[in-house]
N, C-alpha and C. Protein backbone atom coordinates (compact mmCIF):
# COMPACT_ATOMS: atom_id res chain seq x y z
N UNK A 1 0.84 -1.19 0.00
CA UNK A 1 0.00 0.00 0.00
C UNK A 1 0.88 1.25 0.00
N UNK A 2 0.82 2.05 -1.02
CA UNK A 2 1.33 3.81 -1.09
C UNK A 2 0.37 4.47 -1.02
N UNK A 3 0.84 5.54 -0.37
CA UNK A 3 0.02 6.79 -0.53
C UNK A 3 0.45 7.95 -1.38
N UNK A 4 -0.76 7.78 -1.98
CA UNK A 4 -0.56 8.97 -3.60
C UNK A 4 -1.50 10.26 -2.98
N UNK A 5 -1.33 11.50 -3.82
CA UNK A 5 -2.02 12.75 -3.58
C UNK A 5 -3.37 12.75 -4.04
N UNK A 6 -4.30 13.13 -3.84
CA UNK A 6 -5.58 13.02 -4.38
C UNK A 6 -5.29 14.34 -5.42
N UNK A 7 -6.03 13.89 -6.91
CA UNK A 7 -5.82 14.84 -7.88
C UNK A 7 -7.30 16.51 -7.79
N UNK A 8 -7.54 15.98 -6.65
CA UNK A 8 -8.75 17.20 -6.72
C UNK A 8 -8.16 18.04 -5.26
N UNK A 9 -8.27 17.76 -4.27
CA UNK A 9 -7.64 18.44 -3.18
C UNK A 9 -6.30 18.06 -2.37
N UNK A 10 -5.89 17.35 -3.03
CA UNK A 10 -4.22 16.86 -2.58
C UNK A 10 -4.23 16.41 -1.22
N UNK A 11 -4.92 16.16 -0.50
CA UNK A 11 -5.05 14.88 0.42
C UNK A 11 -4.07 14.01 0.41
N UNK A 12 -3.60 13.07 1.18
CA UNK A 12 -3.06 11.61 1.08
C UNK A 12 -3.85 10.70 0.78
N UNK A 13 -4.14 9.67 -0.35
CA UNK A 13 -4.92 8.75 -0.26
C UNK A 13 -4.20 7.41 -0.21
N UNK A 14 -4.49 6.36 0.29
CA UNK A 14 -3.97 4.66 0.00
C UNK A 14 -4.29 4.66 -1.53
N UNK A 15 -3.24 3.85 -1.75
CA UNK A 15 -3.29 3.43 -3.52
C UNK A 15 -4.57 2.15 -3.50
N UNK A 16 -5.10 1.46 -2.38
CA UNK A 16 -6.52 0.66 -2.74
C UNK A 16 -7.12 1.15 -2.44
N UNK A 17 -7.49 2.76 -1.86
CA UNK A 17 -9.05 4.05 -2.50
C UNK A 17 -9.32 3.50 -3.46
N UNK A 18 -10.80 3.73 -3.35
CA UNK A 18 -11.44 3.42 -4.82
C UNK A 18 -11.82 5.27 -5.13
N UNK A 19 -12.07 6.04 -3.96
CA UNK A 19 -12.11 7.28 -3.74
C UNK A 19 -10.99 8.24 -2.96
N UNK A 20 -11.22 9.25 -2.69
CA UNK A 20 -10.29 10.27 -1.66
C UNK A 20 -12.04 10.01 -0.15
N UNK A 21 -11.04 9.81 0.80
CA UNK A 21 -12.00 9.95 1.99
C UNK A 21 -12.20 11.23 2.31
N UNK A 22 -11.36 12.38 1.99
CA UNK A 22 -12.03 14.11 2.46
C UNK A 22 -12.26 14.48 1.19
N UNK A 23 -12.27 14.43 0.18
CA UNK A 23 -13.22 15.18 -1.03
C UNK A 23 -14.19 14.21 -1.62
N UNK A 24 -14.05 13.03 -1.38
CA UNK A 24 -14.88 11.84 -2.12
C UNK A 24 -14.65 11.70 -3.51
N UNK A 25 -13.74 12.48 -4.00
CA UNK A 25 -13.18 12.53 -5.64
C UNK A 25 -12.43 10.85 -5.80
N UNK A 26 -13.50 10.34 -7.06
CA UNK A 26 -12.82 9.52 -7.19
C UNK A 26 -11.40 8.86 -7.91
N UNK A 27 -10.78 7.73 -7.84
CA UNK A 27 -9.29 7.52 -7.99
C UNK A 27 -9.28 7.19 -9.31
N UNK A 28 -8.04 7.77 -10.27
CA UNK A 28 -8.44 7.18 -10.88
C UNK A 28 -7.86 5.35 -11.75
N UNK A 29 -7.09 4.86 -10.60
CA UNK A 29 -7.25 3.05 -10.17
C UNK A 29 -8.74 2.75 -10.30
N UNK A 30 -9.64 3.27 -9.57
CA UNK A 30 -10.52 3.13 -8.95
C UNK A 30 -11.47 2.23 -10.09
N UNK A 31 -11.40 2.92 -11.37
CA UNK A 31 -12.12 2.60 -12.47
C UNK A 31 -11.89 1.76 -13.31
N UNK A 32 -10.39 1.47 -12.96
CA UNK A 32 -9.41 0.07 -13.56
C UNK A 32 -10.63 -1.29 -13.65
């Protein structure tokens, strides 16, 4: 598990987000 930046509010997210947990913007893995 890494943590990448969320591309909408730059948060930390886990690389298995399917979303960001403080903007709810989703990943885009997520859609893989």
């Amino acid at each position: 598990m890494a943590l990448v930046k969320c591309k909408d509010c730059g948060s930390a997210i886990s690389s298995n987000a399917s979303a960001c947990p403080k903007c709810g913007a989703p990943t885009l893995w997520g859609r893989i």
